[in-house]
Protein backbone atom coordinates (compact mmCIF):
# COMPACT_ATOMS: atom_id res chain seq x y z
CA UNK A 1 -6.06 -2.64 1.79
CA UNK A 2 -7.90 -0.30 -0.19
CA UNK A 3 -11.32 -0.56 2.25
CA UNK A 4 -8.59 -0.93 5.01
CA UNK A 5 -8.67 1.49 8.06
CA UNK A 6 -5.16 3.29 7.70
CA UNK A 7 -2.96 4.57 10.52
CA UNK A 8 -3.46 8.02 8.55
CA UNK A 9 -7.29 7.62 9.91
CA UNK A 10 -5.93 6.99 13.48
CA UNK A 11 -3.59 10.23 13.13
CA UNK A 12 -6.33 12.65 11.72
CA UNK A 13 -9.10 11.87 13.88
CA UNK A 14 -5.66 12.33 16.44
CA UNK A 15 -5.46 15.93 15.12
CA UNK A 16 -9.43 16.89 15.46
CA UNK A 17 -9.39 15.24 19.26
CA UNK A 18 -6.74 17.19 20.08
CA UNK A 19 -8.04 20.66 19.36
CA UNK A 20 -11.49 19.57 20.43
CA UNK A 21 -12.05 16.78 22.60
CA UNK A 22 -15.54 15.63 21.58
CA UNK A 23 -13.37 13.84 19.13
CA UNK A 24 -11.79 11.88 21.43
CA UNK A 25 -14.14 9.13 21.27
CA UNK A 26 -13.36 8.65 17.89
CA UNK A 27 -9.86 8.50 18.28
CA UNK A 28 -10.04 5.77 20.32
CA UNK A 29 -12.74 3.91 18.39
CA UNK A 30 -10.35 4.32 14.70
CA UNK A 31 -7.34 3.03 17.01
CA UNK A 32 -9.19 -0.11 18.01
CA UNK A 33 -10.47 -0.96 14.83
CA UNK A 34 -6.80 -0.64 13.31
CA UNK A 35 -5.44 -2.60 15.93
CA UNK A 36 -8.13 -5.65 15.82
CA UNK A 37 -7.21 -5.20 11.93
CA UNK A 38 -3.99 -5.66 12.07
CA UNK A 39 -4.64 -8.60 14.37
CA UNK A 40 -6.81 -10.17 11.53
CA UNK A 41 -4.09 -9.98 8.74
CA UNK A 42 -1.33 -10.88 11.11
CA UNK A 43 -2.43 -13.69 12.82
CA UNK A 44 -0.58 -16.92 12.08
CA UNK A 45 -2.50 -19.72 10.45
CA UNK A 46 -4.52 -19.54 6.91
CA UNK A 47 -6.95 -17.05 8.29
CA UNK A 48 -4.27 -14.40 8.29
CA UNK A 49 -2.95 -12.81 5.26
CA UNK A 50 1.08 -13.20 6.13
CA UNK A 51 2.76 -16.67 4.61
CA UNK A 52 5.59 -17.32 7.03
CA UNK A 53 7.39 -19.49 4.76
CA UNK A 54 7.51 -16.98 1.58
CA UNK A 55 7.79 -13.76 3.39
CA UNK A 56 4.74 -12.01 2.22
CA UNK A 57 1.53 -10.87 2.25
CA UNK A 58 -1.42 -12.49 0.47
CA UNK A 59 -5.21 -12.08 -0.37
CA UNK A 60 -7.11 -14.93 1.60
CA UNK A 61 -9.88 -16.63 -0.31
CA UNK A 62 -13.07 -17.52 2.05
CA UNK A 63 -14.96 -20.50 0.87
CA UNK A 64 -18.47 -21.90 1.90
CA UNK A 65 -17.13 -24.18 4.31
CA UNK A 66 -15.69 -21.76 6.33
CA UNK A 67 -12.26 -22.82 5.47
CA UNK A 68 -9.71 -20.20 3.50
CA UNK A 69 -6.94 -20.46 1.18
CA UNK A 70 -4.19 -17.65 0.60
CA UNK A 71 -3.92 -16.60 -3.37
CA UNK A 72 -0.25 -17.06 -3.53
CA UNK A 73 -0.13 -13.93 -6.14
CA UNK A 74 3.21 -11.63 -5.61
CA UNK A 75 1.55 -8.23 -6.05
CA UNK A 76 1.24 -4.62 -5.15
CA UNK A 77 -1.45 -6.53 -2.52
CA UNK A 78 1.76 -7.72 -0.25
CA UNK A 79 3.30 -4.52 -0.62
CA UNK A 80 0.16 -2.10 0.76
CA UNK A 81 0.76 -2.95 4.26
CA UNK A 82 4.12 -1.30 4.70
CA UNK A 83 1.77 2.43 3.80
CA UNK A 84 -0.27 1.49 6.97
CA UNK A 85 2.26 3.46 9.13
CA UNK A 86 2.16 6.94 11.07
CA UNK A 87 4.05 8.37 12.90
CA UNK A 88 2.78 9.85 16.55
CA UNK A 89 4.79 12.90 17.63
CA UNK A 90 5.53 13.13 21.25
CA UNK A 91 3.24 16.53 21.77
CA UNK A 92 0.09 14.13 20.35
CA UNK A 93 0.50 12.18 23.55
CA UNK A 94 0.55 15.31 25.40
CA UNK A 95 -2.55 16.66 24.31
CA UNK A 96 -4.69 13.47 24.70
CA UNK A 97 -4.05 11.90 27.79
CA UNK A 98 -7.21 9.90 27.67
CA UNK A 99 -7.08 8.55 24.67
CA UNK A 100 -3.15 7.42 24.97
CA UNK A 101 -4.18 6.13 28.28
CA UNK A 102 -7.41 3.98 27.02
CA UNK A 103 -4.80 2.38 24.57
CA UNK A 104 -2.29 1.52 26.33
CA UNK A 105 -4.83 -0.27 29.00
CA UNK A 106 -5.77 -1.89 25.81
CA UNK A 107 -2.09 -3.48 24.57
CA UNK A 108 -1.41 -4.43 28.34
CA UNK A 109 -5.04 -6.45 28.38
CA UNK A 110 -4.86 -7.77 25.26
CA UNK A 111 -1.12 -8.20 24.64
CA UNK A 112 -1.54 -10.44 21.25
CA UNK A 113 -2.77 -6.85 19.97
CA UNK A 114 0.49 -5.56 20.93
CA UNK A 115 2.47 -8.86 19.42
CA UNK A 116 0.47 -7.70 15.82
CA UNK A 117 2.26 -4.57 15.33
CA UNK A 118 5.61 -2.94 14.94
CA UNK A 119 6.81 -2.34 18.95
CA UNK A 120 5.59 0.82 20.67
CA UNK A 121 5.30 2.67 23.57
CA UNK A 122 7.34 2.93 26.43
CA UNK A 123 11.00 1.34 25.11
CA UNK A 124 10.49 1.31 21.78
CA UNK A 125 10.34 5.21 21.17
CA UNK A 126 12.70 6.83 18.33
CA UNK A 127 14.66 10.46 17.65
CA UNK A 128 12.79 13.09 19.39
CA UNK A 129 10.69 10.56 21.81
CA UNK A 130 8.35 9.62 18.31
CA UNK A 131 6.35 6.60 18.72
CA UNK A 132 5.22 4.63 15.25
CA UNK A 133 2.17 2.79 14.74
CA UNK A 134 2.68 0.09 12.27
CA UNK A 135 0.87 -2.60 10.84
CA UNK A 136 4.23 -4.42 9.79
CA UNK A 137 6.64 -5.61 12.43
CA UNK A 138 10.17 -5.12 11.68
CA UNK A 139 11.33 -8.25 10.55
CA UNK A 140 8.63 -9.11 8.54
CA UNK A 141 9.76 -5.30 6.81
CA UNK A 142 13.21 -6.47 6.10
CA UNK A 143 11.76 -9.79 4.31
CA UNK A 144 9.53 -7.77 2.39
CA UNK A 145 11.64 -5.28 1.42
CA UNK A 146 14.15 -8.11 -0.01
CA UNK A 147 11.55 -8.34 -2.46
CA UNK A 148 10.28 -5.71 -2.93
CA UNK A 149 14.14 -4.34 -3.61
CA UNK A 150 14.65 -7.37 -6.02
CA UNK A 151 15.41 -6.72 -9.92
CA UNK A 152 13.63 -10.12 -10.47
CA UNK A 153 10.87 -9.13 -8.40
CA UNK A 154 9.61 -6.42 -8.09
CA UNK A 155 12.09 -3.74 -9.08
CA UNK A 156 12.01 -2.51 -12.72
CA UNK A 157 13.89 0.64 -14.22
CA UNK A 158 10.91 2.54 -14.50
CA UNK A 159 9.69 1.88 -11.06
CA UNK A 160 8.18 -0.50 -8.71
CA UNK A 161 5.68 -3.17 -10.53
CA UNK A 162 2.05 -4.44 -9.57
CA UNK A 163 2.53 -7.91 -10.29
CA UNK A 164 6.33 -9.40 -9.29
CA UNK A 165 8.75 -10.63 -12.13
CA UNK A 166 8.69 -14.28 -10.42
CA UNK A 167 6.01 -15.14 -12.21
CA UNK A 168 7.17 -15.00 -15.74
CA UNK A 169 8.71 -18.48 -14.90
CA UNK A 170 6.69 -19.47 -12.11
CA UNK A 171 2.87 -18.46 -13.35
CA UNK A 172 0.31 -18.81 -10.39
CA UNK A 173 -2.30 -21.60 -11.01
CA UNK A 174 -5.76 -21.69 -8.88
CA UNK A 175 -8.30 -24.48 -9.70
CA UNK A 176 -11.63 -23.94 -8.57
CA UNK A 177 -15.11 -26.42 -9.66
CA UNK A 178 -12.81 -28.01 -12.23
CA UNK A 179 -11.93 -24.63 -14.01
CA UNK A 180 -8.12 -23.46 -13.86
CA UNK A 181 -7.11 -19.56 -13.52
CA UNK A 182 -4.02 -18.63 -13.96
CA UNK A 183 -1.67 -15.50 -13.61
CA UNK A 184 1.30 -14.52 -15.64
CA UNK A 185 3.54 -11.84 -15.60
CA UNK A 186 3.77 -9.86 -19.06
CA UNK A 187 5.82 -6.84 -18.76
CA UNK A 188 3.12 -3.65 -19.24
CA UNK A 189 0.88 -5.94 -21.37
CA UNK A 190 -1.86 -8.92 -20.08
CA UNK A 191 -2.68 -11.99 -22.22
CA UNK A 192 -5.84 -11.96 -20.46
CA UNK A 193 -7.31 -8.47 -21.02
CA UNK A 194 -6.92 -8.08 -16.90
CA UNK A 195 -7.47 -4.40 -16.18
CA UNK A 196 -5.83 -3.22 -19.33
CA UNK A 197 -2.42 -5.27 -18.39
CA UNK A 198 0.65 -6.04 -15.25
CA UNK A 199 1.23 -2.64 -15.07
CA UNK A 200 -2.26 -1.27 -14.15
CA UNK A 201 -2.81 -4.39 -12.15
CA UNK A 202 -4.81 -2.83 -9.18
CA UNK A 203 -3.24 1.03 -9.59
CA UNK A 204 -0.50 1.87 -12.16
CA UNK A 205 2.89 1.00 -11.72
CA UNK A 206 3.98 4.50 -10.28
CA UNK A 207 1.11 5.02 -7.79
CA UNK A 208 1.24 4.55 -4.45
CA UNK A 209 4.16 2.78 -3.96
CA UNK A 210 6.69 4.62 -6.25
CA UNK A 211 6.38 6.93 -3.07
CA UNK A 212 9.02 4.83 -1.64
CA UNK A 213 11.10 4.95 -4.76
CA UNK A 214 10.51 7.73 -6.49
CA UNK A 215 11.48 7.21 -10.44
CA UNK A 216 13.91 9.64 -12.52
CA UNK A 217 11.90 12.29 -14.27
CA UNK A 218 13.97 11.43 -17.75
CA UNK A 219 12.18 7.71 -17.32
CA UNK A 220 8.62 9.16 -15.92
CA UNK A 221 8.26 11.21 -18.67
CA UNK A 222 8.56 9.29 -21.96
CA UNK A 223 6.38 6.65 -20.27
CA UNK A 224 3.76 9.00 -19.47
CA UNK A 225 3.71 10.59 -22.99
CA UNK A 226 3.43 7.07 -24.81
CA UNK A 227 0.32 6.03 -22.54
CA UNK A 228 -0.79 9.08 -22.80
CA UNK A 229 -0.44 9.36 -26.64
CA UNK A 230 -1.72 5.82 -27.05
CA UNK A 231 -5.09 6.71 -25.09
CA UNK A 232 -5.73 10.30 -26.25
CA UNK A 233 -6.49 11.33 -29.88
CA UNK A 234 -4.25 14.77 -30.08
CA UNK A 235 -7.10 16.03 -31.66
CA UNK A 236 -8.85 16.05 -27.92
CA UNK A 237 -5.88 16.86 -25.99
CA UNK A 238 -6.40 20.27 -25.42
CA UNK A 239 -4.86 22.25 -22.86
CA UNK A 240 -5.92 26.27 -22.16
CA UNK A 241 -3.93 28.42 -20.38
CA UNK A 242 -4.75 31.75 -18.77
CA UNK A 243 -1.31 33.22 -19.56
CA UNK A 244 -1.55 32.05 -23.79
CA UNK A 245 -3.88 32.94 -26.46
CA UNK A 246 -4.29 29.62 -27.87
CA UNK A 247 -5.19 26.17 -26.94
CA UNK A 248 -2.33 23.83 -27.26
CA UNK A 249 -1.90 20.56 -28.26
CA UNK A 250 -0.22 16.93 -26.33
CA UNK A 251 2.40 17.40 -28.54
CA UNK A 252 3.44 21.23 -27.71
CA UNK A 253 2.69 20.93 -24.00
CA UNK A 254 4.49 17.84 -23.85
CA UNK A 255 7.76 19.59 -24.54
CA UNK A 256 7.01 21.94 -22.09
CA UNK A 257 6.87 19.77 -19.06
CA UNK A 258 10.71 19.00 -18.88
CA UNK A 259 11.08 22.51 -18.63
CA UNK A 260 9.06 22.90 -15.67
């Protein structure tokens, strides 16, 4: 998802067309390309990147025969699509008639790009008349949330983790030319050296989708000032502010961030 066109891209380029409509093109092109890319990840079969029978989302693995194989890893992977979401406002639709037009042309011509994402348009509008364009349908959002929502998943008390609980008992083995690799989960810590550990598997734990659920600042806090103090010699963590005469150390601005 990281290289992934976003419904955010969709809604800016949204924005620019509708204040100047040489940008309308645009619009339309970043809408297709979101909706044949949502078609690709949804699509039932090993190509696609949803497992019907777990509930999630997986990387797909493209070999030289043309063949793939999902990476049955529970990570902050299956979790990225439920950010692919926007919201379109019901003035939006008002101020681009073409491209809202184009698009819906498109979804009644091509309805299984319509049967890839969460229901829109005409009968499937919310408070205020807003539409939502979503790359994950709604009850594939409930089954992901289940796990996402699960202590012995991928809920932990300071947040939501990279790399799901599950597979402290239930380690993920791929075989490939005779060679085994294999994940475990190791709370903040990796036997394998992988990116510095779980918890900075692909993004730390509290970035992007402790958005969702944001963590108490009393738990934030001390974790941020051990990595912090672990990484940084003291001696280098200086801080200067306009307002004081001195430089300041970790330590001394450390117990000033509570207060602000």
């Amino acid at each position: 998802m990281g290289g992934t066109l976003l419904p955010e891209h969709v809604e800016i380029s949204g924005e620019l067309a509708a204040h100047d409509s040489s940008f309308e093109d645009m619009a339309i092109k970043l809408a297709d390309h979101f909706l044949l890319i949502a078609h690709a990840m949804n699509q039932v079969g090993s190509d696609g990147m949803w497992d019907e029978e777990d509930g999630f989302y997986y990387d797909v693995l493209r070999l030289p025969d043309g063949s793939a194989t999902r990476l049955k890893v529970r990570s902050m992977v299956g979790l990225l699509p439920l950010c692919a979401t926007t919201v379109i406002e019901p003035w939006q639709r008002e101020r681009l008639p073409k491209v809202t037009e184009i698009l819906r042309e498109r979804l009644r011509r091509m309805p299984e790009l319509r049967e890839s994402i969460h229901p829109t348009g005409a009968g499937h509008l919310g408070y205020g008349d807003r539409g939502i364009l979503a790359l994950v349908k709604p009850e594939r959002l409930r089954r992901i949330l289940s796990r996402m929502l699960d202590e012995n998943e991928f809920l932990s008390p300071y947040g939501i983790r990279a790399l799901s609980r599950y597979h402290a008992e239930h380690p993920y083995l791929f075989n490939v030319g005779g060679e085994e690799f294999r994940v475990n989960y190791l709370p903040a810590e990796s036997d394998t050296g992988m990116f510095g550990g779980n918890s900075n598997w692909r993004g730390p734990i509290w970035m992007p989708m402790n958005a969702l659920l944001p963590p108490r600042p009393d738990v934030v806090l001390p974790l941020l000032r051990r990595q912090l103090q672990n990484r940084v010699p003291d001696r280098l963590w200086q801080i200067d502010e306009p307002l004081r005469s001195s430089p300041r150390n970790c330590q001394s601005a450390d117990q000033d961030l509570p207060a602000r």
